[in-house]
Protein backbone atom coordinates (compact mmCIF):
# COMPACT_ATOMS: atom_id res chain seq x y z
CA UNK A 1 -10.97 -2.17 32.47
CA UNK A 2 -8.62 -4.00 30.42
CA UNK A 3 -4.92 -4.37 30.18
CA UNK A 4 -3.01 -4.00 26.65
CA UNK A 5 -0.60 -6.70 26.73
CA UNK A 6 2.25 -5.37 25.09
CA UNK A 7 3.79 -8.86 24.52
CA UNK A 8 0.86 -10.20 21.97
CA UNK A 9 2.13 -9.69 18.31
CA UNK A 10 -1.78 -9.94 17.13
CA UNK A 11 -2.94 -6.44 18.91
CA UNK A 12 -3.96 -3.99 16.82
CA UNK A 13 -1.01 -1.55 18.37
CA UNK A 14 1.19 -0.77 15.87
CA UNK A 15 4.88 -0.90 17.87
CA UNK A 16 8.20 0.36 15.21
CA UNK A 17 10.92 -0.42 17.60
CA UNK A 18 11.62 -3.73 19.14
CA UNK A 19 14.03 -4.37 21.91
CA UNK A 20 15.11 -8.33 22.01
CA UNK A 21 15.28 -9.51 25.74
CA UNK A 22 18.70 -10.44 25.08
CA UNK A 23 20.24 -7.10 23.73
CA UNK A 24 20.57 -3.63 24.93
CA UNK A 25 19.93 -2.32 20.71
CA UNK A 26 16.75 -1.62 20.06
CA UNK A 27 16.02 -1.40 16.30
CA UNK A 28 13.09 1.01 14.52
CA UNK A 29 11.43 -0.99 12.28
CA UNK A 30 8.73 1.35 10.66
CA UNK A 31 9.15 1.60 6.33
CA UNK A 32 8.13 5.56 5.91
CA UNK A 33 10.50 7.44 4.34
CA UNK A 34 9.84 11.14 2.97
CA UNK A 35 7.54 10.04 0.26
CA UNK A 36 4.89 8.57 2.65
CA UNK A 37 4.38 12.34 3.84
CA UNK A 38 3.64 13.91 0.97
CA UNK A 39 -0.09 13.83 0.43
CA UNK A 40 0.06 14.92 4.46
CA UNK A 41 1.96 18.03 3.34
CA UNK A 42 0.10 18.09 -0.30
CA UNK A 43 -3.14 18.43 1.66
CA UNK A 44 -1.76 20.39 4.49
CA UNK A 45 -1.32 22.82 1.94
CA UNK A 46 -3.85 23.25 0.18
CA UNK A 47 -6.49 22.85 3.08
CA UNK A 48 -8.22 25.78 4.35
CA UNK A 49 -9.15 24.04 7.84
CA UNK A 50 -8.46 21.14 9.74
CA UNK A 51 -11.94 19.55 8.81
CA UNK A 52 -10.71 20.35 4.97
CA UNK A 53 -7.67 18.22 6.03
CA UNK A 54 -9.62 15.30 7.55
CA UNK A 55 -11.96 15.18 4.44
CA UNK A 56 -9.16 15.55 1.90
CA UNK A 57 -7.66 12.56 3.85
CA UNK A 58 -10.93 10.86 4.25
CA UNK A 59 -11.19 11.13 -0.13
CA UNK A 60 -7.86 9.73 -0.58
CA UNK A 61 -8.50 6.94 1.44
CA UNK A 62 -11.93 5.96 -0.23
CA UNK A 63 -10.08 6.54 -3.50
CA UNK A 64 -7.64 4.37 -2.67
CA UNK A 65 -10.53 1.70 -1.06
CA UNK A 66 -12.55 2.14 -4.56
CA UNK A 67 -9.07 0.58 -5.98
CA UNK A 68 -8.44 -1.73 -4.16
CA UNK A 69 -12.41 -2.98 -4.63
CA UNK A 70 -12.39 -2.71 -8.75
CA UNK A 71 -8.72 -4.45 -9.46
CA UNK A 72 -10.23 -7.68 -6.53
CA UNK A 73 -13.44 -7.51 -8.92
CA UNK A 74 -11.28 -7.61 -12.16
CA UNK A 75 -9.03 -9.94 -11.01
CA UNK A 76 -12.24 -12.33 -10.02
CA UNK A 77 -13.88 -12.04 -13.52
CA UNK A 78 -10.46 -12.75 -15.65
CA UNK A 79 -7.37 -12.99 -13.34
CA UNK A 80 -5.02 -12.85 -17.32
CA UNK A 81 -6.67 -9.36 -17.06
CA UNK A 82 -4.47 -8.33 -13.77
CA UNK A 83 -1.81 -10.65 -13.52
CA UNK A 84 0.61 -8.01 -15.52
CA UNK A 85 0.40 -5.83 -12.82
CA UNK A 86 2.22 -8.02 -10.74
CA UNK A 87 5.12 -8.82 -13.63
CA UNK A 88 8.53 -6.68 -13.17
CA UNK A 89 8.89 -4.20 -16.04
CA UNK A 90 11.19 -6.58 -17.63
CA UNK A 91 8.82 -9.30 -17.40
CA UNK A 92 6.35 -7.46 -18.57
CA UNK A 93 7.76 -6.13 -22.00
CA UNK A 94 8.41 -9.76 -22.28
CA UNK A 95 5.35 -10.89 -22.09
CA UNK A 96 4.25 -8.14 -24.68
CA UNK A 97 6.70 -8.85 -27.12
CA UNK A 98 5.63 -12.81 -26.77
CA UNK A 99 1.93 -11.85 -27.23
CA UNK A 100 2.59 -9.41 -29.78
CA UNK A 101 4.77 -12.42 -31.74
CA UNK A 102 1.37 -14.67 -31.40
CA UNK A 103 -0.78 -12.12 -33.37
CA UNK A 104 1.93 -12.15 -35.86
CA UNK A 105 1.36 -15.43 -36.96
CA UNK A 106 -2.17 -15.27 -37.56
């Protein structure tokens, strides 16, 4: 039998509070908020059993898989195709109103 070392920032272990050696704080560093929860409470409530709950879970996540696959496939054909997505809304509406200024001169 193994050991987990606790120490190795590669394990698969996800750890939200770290204590430096050289402080007494310890500091939570986990990013969920109240709006991570709320397919867990969406699906809480509309489940009939726990194994409705696991496979209402288990869709979202292959949902959210099927995603991630299409936009990687899309961005591999024609990366112009996704690059918006990454754009800030201000950037974006630039961008449109450039394009849109192109087609105008034709």
């Amino acid at each position: 039998v193994s050991e987990a070392n606790l120490q190795n920032d590669r394990t698969h272990i996800v750890f939200t509070w770290q204590c430096p050696r050289d402080s007494d704080v310890c500091e939570n560093k986990d990013k969920l908020n109240e709006f991570g929860w709320v397919s867990t409470v969406y699906n809480k409530a509309i489940a009939i059993s726990n194994t409705d709950i696991i496979f209402k879970a288990v869709a979202v996540l292959f949902v959210t898989e099927m995603d991630e696959w299409i936009f990687s496939t899309l961005e591999a054909i024609n990366e112009d195709w996704t690059s918006h997505v990454a754009l800030s809304e201000d950037e974006t509406k630039q961008l449109i109103a450039s394009q849109q200024e192109e087609l105008r001169q034709f």
